[in-house]
Protein backbone atom coordinates (compact mmCIF):
# COMPACT_ATOMS: atom_id res chain seq x y z
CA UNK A 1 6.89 -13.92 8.28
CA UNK A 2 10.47 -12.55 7.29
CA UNK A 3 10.27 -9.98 4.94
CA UNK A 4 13.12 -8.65 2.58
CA UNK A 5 14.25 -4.46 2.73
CA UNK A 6 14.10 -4.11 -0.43
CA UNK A 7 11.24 -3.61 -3.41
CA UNK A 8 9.22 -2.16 -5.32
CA UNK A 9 5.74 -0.90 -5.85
CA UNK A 10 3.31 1.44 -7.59
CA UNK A 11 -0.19 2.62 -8.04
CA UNK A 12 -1.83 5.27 -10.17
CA UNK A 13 -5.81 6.23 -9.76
CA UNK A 14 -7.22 8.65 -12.80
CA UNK A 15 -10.18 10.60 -12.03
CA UNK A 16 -12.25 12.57 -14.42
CA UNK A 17 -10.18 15.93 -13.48
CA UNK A 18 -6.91 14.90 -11.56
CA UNK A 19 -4.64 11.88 -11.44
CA UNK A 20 -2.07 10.03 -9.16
CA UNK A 21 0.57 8.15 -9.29
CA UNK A 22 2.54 6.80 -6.37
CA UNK A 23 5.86 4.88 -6.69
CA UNK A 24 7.50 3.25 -3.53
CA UNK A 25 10.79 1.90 -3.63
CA UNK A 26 13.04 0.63 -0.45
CA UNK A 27 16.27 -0.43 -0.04
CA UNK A 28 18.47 -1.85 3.14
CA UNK A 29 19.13 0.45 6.26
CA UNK A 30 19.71 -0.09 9.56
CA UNK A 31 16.68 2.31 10.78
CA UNK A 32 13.53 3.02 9.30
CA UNK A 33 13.77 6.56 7.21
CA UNK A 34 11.66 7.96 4.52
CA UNK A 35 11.81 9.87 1.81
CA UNK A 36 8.90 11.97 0.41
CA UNK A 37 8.95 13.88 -3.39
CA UNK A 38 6.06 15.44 -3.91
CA UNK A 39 4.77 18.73 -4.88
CA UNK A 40 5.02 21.76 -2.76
CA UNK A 41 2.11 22.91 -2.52
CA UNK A 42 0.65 19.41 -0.81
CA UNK A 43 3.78 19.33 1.13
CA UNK A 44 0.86 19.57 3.93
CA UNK A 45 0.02 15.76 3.36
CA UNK A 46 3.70 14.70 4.35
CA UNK A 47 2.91 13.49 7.59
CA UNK A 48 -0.06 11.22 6.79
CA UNK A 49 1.48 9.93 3.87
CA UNK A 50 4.20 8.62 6.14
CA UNK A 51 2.17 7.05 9.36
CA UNK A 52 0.30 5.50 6.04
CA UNK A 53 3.15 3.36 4.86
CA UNK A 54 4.80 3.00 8.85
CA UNK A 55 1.83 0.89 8.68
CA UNK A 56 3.54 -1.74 6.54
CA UNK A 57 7.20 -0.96 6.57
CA UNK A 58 9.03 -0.95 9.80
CA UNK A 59 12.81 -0.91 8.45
CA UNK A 60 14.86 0.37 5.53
CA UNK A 61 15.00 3.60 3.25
CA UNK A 62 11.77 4.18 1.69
CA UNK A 63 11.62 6.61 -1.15
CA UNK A 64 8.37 7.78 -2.21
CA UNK A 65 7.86 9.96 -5.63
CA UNK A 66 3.91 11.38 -5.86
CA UNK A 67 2.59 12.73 -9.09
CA UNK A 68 -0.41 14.68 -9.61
CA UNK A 69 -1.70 16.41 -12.81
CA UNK A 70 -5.06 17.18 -14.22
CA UNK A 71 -7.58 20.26 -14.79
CA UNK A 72 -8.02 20.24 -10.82
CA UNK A 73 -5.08 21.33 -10.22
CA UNK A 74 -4.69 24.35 -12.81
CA UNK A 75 -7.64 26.24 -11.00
CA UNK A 76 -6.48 29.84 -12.22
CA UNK A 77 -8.38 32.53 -12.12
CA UNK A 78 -7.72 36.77 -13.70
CA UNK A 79 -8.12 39.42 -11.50
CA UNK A 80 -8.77 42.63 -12.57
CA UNK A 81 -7.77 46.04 -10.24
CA UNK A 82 -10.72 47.91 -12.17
CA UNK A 83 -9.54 51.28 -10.13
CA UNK A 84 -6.39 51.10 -11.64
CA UNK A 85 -8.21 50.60 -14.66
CA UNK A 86 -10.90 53.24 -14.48
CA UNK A 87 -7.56 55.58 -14.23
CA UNK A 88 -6.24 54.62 -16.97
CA UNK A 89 -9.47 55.19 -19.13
CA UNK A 90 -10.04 58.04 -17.62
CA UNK A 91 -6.49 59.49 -18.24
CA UNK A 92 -6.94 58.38 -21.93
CA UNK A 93 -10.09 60.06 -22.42
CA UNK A 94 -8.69 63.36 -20.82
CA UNK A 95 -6.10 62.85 -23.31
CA UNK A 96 -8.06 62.48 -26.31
CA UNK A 97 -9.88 65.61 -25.12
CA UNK A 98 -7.16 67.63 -24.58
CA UNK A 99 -5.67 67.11 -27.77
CA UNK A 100 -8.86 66.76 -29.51
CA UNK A 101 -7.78 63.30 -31.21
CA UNK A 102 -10.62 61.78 -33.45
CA UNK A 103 -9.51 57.71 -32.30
CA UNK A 104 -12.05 55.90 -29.82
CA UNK A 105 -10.67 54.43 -26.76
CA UNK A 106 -10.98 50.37 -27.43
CA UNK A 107 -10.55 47.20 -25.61
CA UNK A 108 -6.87 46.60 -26.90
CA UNK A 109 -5.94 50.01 -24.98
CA UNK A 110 -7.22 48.32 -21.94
CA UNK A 111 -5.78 44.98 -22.32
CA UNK A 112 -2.14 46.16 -22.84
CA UNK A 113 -2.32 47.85 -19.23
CA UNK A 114 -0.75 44.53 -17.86
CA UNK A 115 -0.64 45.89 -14.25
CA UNK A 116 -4.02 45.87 -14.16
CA UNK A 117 -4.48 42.16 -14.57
CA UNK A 118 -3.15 39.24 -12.38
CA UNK A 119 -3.19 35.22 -12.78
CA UNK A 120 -3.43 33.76 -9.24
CA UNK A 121 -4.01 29.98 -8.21
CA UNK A 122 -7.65 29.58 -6.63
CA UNK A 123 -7.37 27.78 -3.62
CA UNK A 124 -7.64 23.75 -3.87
CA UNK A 125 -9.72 21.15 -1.96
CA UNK A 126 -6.79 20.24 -0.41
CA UNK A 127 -8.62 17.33 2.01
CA UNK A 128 -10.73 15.87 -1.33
CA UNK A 129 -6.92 15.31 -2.53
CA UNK A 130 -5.55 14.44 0.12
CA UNK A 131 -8.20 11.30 0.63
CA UNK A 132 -7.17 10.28 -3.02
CA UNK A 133 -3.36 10.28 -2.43
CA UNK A 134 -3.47 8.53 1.10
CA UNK A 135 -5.26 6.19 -0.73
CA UNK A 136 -3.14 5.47 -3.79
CA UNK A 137 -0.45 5.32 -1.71
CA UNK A 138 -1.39 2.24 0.90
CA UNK A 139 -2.22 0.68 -2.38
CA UNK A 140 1.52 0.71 -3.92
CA UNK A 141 3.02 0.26 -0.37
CA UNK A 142 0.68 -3.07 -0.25
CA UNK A 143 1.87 -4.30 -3.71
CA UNK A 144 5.29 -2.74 -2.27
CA UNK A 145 5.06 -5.22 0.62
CA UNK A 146 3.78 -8.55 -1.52
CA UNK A 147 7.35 -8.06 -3.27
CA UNK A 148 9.27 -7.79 0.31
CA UNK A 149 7.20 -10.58 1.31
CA UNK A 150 8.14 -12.82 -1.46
CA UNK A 151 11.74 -12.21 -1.19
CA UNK A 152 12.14 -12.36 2.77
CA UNK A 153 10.41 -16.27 1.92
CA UNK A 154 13.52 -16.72 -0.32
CA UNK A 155 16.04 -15.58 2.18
CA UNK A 156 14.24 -17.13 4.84
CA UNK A 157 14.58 -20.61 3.48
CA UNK A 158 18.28 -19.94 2.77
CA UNK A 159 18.91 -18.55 6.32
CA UNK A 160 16.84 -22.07 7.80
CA UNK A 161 19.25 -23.86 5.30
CA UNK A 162 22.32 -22.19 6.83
CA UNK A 163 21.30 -22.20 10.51
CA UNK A 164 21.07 -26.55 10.00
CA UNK A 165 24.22 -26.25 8.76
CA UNK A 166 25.50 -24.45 11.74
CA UNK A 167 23.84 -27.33 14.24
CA UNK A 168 25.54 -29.54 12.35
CA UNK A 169 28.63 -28.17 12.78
CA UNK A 170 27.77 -27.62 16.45
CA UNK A 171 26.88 -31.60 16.67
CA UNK A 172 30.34 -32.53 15.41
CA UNK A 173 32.08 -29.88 17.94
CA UNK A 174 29.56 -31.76 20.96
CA UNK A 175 31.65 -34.77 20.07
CA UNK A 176 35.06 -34.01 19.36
CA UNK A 177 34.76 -31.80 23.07
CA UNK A 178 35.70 -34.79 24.95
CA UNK A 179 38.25 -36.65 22.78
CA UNK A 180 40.58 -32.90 23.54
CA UNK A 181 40.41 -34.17 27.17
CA UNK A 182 41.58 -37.58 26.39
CA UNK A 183 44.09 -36.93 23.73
CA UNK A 184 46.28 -34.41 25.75
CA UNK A 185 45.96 -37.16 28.93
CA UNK A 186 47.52 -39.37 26.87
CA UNK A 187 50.06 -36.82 25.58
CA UNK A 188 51.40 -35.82 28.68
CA UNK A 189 51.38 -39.03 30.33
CA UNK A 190 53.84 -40.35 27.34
CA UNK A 191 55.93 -36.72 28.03
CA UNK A 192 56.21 -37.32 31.56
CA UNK A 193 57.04 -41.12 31.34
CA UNK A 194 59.72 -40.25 28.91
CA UNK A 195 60.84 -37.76 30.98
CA UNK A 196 60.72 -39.67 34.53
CA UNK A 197 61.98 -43.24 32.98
CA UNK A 198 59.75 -44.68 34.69
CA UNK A 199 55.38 -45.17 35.39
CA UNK A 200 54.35 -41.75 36.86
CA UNK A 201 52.06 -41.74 39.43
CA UNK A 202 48.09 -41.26 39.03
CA UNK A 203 47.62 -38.08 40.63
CA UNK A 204 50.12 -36.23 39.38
CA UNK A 205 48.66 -36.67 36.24
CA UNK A 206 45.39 -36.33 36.77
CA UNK A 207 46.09 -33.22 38.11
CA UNK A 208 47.69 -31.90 35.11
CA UNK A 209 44.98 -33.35 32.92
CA UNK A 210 42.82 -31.70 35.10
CA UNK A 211 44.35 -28.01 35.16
CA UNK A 212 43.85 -28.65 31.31
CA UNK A 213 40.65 -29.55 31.16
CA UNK A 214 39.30 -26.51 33.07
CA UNK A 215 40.93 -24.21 30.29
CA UNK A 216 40.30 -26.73 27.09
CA UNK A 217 36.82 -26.96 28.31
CA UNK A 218 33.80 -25.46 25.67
CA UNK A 219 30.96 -27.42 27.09
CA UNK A 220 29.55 -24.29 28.55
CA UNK A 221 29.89 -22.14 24.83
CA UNK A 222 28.10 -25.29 23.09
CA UNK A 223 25.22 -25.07 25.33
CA UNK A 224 24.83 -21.57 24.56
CA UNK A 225 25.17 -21.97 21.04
CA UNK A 226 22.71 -24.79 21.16
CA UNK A 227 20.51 -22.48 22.47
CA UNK A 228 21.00 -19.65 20.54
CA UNK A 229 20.44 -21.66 17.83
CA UNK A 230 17.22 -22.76 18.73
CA UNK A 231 16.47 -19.04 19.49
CA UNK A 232 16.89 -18.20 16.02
CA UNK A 233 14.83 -20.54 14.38
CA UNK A 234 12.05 -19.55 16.96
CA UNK A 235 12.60 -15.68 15.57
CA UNK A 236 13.03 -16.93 12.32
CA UNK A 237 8.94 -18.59 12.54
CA UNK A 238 7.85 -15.48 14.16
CA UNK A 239 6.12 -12.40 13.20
CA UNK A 240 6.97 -8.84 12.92
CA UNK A 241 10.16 -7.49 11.99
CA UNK A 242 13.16 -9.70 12.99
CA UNK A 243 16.33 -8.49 11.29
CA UNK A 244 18.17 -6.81 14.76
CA UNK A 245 16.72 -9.41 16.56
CA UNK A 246 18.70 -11.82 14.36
CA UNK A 247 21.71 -9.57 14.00
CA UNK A 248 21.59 -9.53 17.57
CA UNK A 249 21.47 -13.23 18.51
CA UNK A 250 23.91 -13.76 15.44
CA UNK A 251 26.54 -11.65 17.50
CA UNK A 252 26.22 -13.84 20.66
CA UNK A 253 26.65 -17.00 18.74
CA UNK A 254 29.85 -15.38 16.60
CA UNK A 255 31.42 -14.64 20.55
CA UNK A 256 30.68 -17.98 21.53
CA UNK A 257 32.56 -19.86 18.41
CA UNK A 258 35.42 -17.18 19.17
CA UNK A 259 35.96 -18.28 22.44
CA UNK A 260 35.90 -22.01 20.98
CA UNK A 261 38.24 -21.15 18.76
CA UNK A 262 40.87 -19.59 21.72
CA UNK A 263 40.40 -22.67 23.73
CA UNK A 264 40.80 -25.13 21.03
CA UNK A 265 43.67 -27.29 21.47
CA UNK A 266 42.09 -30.13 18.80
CA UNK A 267 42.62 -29.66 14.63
CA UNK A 268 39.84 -31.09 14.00
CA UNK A 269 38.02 -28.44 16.56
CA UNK A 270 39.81 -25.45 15.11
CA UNK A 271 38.64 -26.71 11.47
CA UNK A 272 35.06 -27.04 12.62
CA UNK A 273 35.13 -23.53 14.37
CA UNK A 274 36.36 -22.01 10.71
CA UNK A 275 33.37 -24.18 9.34
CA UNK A 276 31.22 -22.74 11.28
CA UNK A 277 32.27 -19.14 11.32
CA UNK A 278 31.59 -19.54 7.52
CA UNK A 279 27.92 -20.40 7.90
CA UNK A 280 27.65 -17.45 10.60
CA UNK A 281 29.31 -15.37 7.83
CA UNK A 282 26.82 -15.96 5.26
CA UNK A 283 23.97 -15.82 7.75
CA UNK A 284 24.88 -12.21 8.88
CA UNK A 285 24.90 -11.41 4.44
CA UNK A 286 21.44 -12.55 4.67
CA UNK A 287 20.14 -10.68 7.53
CA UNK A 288 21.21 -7.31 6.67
CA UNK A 289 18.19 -7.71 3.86
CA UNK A 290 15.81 -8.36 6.30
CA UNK A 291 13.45 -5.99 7.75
């Protein structure tokens, strides 16, 4: 099944504590790169995240944007350096001693000793998470896929439409090859009898016809096409990625009309071969979209 590069998907999963959101978006590229925005702190996940979606996606530039927020992840804890603290009170109370001040040490003295107290992350359950993301995000690379899906049957169709065209236009060349033969016999017979004033003889002219025919001759480039052509639809039906196949094949059969093209010595062969080259044109537009 031919599947477009480009689309769109996302999934989100709230839990009682945390939640996620994965979006997945991909566009046409010639290789298959990623793209993951996430948090640093589950920068660990990267990896996975990525053989988890090279599970469905094979080509283009996938960008992936992961959320998370919830009471989980603000696991903060106060720690308190009760030496340095127990100095402190005991400096005060030496002070108040010394000077013989009538004021009670309090709480609030404590408190405003901010060197004594620290905020610091406790550590997560990084693998719990970690099961949650991978999960949410197969899900929005599947509804990611359904949309690349959908699309590659669009351009699909149009490329079958195009590629009929093209044996078409193939067909027509298969019959005008042999009428380039016949027309230049006739032409130069009708040179050389105007030039010789008189009936030319056989051979000589069938040798000139036939130093012609070996240059004029495309038989060989339509068979190929021919069979390129079928070649592509057979690609076309298959399964797995396809697009450099195509692009591939696509090449061959634009190298094949060019050489028809040089040889022609027929109008209506040299309009065909611009025909043609315009359905090979639009073909190639289509298959850069496809993965």
């Amino acid at each position: 099944m031919v599947k477009s590069m480009t689309g769109f998907g996302i999934s989100r999963k709230q839990l009682e504590d945390i939640s996620v959101t994965v979006e997945i978006k991909t566009v046409n590229h010639r290789f298959c790169e990623q793209v993951i925005r996430m948090p640093k702190q589950f920068i660990i996940m990267e990896e996975k995240i990525k053989k988890t979606i090279s599970k469905w996606i094979h080509r283009g530039r996938i960008e992936v944007f992961i959320t998370l927020e919830g009471e989980r992840l603000k696991n903060q804890k106060i720690v308190v350096d009760y030496l340095l603290l127990d100095r402190y009170h005991q400096l005060l109370t030496e002070i108040k001693n010394r000077y013989l001040l009538q004021d009670s040490i309090s709480l609030d003295d404590l408190l405003k000793k901010e060197d004594c107290f620290q905020v610091v992350d406790e550590e997560l359950d990084i693998e719990e998470i970690e099961k949650i993301v991978l999960a949410v995000a197969e899900e929005a690379v599947i509804e990611l896929n359904k949309m690349r899906t959908a699309e590659g049957g669009a351009l699909q169709k149009d490329i079958l439409h195009l590629a009929g065209l093209s044996e078409q236009s193939v067909s027509r060349l298969q019959q005008f090859a042999p009428q380039v033969i016949t027309l230049y016999r006739e032409k130069i017979k009708a040179k050389l009898e105007d030039y010789l004033q008189d009936k030319i003889e056989e051979s000589r002219l069938l040798a000139e016809v036939g130093i012609f025919a070996d240059k004029a001759d495309i038989n060989e480039e339509l068979i190929r096409l021919t069979s390129h052509i079928q070649q592509f639809y057979n690609i076309l039906q298959g399964s797995g990625p396809v697009g450099r196949k195509l692009d591939f094949l696509l090449q061959e059969m634009n190298r094949e009309v060019n050489t028809i093209g040089s040889k022609a010595n027929s109008a209506d062969i040299s309009k065909e071969v611009v025909e043609l080259k315009s359905f090979l044109e639009k073909i190639k537009e289509q298959i850069q979209n496809i993965e």
